[in-house]
Protein backbone atom coordinates (compact mmCIF):
# COMPACT_ATOMS: atom_id res chain seq x y z
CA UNK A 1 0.00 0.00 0.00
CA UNK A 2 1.33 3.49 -1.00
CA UNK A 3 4.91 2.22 -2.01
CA UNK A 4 5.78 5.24 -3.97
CA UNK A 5 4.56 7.59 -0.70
CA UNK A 6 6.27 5.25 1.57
CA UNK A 7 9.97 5.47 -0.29
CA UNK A 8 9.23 9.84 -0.90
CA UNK A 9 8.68 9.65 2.84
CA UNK A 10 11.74 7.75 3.38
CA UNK A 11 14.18 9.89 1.51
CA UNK A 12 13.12 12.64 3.31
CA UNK A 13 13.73 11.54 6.52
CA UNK A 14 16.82 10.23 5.24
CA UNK A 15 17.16 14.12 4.33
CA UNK A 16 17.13 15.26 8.13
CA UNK A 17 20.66 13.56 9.26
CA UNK A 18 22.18 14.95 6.15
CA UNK A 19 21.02 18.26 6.54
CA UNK A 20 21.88 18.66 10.19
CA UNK A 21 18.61 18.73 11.16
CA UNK A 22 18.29 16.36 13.52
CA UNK A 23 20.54 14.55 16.39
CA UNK A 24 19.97 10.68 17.02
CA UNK A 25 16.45 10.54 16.47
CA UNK A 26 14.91 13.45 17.29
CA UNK A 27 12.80 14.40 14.33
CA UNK A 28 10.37 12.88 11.70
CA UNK A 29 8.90 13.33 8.20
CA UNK A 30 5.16 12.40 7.00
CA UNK A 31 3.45 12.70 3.57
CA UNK A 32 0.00 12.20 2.74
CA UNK A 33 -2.06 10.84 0.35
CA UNK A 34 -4.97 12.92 -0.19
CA UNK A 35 -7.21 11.13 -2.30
CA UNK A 36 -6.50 7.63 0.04
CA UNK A 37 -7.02 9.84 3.25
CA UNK A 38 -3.76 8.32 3.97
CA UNK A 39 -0.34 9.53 5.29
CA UNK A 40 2.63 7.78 5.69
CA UNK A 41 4.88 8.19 8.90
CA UNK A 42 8.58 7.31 9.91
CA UNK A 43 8.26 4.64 13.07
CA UNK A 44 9.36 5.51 16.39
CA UNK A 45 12.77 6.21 17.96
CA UNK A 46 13.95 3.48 14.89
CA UNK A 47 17.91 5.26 14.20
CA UNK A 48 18.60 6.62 10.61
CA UNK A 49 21.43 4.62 9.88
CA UNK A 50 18.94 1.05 10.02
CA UNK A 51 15.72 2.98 8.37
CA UNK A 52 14.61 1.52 5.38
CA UNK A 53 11.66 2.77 3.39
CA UNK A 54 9.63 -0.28 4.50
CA UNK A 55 9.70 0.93 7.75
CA UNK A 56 7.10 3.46 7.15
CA UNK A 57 4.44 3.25 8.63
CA UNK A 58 0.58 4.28 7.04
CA UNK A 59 -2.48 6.14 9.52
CA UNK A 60 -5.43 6.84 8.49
CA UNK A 61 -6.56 10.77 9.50
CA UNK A 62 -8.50 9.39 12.83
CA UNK A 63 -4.70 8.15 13.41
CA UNK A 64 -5.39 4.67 13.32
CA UNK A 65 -2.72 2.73 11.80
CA UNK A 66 -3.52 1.23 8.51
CA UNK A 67 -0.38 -0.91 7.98
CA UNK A 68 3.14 -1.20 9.42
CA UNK A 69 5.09 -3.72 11.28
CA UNK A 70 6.07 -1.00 13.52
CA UNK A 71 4.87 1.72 16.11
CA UNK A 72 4.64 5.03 14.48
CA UNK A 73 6.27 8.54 15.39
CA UNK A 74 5.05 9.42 18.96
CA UNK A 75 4.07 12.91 17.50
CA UNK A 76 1.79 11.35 14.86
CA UNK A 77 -1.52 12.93 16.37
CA UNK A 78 -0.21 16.39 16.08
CA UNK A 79 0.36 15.26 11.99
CA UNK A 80 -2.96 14.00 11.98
CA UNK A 81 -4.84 17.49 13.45
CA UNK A 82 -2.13 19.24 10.80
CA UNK A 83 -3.52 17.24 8.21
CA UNK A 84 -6.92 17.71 8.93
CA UNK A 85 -6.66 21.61 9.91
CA UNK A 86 -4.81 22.67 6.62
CA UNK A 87 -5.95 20.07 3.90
CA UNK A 88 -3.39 21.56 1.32
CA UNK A 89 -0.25 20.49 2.67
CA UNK A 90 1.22 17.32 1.95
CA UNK A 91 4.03 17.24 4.39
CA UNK A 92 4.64 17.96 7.69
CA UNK A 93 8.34 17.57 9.30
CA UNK A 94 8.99 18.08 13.18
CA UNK A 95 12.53 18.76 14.11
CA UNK A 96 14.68 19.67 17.57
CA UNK A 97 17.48 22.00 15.28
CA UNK A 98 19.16 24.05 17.50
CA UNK A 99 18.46 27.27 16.44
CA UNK A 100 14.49 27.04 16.14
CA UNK A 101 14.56 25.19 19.71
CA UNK A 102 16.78 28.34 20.83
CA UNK A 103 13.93 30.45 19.88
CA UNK A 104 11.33 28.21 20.86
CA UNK A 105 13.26 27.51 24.62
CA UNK A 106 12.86 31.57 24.47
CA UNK A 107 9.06 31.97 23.83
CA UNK A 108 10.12 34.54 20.72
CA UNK A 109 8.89 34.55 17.18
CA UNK A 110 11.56 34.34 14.29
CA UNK A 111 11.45 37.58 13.04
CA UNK A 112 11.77 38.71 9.24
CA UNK A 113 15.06 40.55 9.12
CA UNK A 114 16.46 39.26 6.03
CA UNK A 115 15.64 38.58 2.53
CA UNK A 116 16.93 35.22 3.21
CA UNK A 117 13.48 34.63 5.36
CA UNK A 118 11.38 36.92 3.05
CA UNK A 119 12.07 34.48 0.19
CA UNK A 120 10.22 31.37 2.05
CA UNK A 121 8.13 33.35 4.81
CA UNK A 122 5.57 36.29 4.21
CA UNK A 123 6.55 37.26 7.96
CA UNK A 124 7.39 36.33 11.11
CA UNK A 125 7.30 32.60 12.08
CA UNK A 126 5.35 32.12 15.08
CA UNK A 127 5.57 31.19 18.45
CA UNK A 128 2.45 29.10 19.97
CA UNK A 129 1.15 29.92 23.72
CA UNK A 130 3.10 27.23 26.04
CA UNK A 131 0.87 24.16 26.56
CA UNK A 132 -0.89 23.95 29.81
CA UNK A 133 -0.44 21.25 32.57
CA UNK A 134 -4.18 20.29 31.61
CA UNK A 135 -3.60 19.93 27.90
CA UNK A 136 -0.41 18.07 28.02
CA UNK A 137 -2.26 15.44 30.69
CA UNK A 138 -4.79 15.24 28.49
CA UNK A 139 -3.65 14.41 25.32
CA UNK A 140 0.32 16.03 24.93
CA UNK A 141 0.65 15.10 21.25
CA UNK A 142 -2.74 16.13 19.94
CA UNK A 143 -2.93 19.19 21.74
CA UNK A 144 0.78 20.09 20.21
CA UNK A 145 -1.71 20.26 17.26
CA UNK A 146 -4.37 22.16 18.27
CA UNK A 147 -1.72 25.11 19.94
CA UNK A 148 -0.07 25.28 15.96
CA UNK A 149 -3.60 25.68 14.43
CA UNK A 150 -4.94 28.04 17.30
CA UNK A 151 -2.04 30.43 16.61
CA UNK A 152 -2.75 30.59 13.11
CA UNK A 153 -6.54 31.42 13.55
CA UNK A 154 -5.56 33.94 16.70
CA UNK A 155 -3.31 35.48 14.00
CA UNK A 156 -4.67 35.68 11.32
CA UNK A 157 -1.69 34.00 9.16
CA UNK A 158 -1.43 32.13 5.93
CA UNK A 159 -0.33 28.79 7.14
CA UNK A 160 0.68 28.55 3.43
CA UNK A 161 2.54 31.94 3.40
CA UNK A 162 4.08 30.96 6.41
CA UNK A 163 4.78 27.66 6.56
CA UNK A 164 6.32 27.35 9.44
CA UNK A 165 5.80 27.58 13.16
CA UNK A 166 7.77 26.94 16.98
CA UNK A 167 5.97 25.13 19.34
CA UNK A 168 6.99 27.14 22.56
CA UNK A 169 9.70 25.49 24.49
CA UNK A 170 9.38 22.69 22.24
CA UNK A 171 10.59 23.13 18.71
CA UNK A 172 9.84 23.52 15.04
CA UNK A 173 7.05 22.02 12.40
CA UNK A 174 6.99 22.97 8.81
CA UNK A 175 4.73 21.69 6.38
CA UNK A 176 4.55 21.89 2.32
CA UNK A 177 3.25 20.70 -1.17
CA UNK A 178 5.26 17.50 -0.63
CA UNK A 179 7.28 16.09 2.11
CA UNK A 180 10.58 17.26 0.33
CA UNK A 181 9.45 21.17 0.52
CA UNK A 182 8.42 20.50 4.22
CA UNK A 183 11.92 19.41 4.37
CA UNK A 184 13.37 22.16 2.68
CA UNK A 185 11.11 24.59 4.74
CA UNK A 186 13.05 22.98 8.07
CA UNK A 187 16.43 23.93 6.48
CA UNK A 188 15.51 27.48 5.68
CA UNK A 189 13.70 27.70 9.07
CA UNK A 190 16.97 26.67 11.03
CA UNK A 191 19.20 28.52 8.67
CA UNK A 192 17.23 31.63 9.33
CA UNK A 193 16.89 31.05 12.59
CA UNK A 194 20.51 31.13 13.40
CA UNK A 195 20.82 34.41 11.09
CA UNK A 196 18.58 36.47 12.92
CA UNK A 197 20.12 35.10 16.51
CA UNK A 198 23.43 36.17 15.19
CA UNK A 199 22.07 39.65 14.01
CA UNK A 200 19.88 40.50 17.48
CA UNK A 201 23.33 39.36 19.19
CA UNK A 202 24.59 42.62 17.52
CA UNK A 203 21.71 44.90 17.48
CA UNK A 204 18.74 45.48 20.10
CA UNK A 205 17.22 47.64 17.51
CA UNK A 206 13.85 46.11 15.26
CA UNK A 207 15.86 45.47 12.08
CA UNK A 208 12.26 44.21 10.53
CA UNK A 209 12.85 44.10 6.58
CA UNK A 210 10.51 46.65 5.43
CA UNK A 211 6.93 45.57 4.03
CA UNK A 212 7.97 46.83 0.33
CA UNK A 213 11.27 44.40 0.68
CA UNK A 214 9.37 41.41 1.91
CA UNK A 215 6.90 41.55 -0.79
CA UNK A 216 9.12 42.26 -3.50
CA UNK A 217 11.35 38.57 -2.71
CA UNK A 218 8.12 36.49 -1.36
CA UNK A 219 6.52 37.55 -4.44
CA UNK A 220 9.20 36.90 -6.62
CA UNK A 221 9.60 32.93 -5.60
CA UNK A 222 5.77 32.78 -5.09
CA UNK A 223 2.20 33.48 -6.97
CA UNK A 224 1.53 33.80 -10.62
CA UNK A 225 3.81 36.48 -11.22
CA UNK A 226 6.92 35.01 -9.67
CA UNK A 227 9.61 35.22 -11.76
CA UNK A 228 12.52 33.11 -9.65
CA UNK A 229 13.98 30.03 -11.22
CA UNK A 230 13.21 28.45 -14.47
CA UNK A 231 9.30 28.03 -15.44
């Protein structure tokens, strides 16, 4: 079932370790089929280097497991209300990189200071609202879920303009059109992430990119008049 999903999935987990986006195994990679109602998961705590793209494991969007010899991610209920909440992504990838945790540990958004961020993210990437003793007893994975889609409503963001997000003192999600673009979002995310800690290291002042800046290189990579790369 899913074969082709199940090796995409697979090389982009394989795609976290070689990235530097993950330590041990501290990180995952799903992609879904939409016309199945199907996503397919990496298993639990199982270490890159034995993976294999048999391994993956398929859920259904209640989060029942469809097929797989083995347990899936722990955090695949917060996929599953990601899936359900924003039914144009195809991916979703969670990772602990150091730089998003950093800004995550510190309850702080990842600003837009750069043109490097402005190229993936129409704006800040947000922080959620810590998790309460309640929610984590009641359900710590699923209600992960629930804080990423209640900051986008309290918002008002794009989750497709910005498709990105820290889960306070936790870490980072991204999502995309595939799981390889959810994977690339993590890079940029982290890469960003430790640009703009760098930067407020040497400046307390809001070094914000300017509205007309962020347009002009969003815009570019993204919407029918983009003009970035070859078409």
């Amino acid at each position: 079932m899913l074969e082709k999903l199940k090796e995409e999935v697979y090389e982009a987990n394989m795609q976290l370790p070689k990235l530097d986006l993950v330590t041990f195994t501290w990180g995952n990679v799903s992609g879904i089929d939409r016309d199945a109602g199907l996503f397919v998961i990496k298993p639990s705590g199982v270490p890159y280097e034995t993976l294999q793209p048999s391994d993956m494991v398929v859920v259904n969007l209640k989060g029942e497991v469809v097929e797989g010899k083995l347990r899936p991610s722990s955090d695949t209920p917060t996929h599953v209300v990601l899936y359900n909440a924003f039914p144009d992504i195809g991916g979703i990838v969670h990772t602990h990189s150091p730089y998003a945790v950093t800004f995550a540990s510190a309850n702080m958004d990842v600003p837009a200071l750069n043109t490097t961020a402005a190229d993936t993210f129409y704006g800040d990437v947000p922080v959620s609202e810590p998790l309460s003793k309640a929610q984590i007893e009641r359900a710590y994975e699923k209600e992960t879920g629930e804080v990423i889609v209640k900051t986008f409503a309290d918002r008002h963001l794009d989750h497709d303009a910005v498709p990105a997000v820290l889960v306070s003192q936790h870490g980072p999600f991204t999502w995309g059109a595939t799981p390889a673009k959810a994977v690339y979002n993590a890079k940029v995310l982290e890469v960003v992430s430790q640009i703009d800690y760098q930067a407020m290291t040497l400046s307390a002042k809001d070094n914000h990119v300017p509205q007309y800046l962020l347009d002009k290189h969003y815009y570019r990579k993204h919407g029918k008049n983009a003009y970035y790369g070859q078409r």
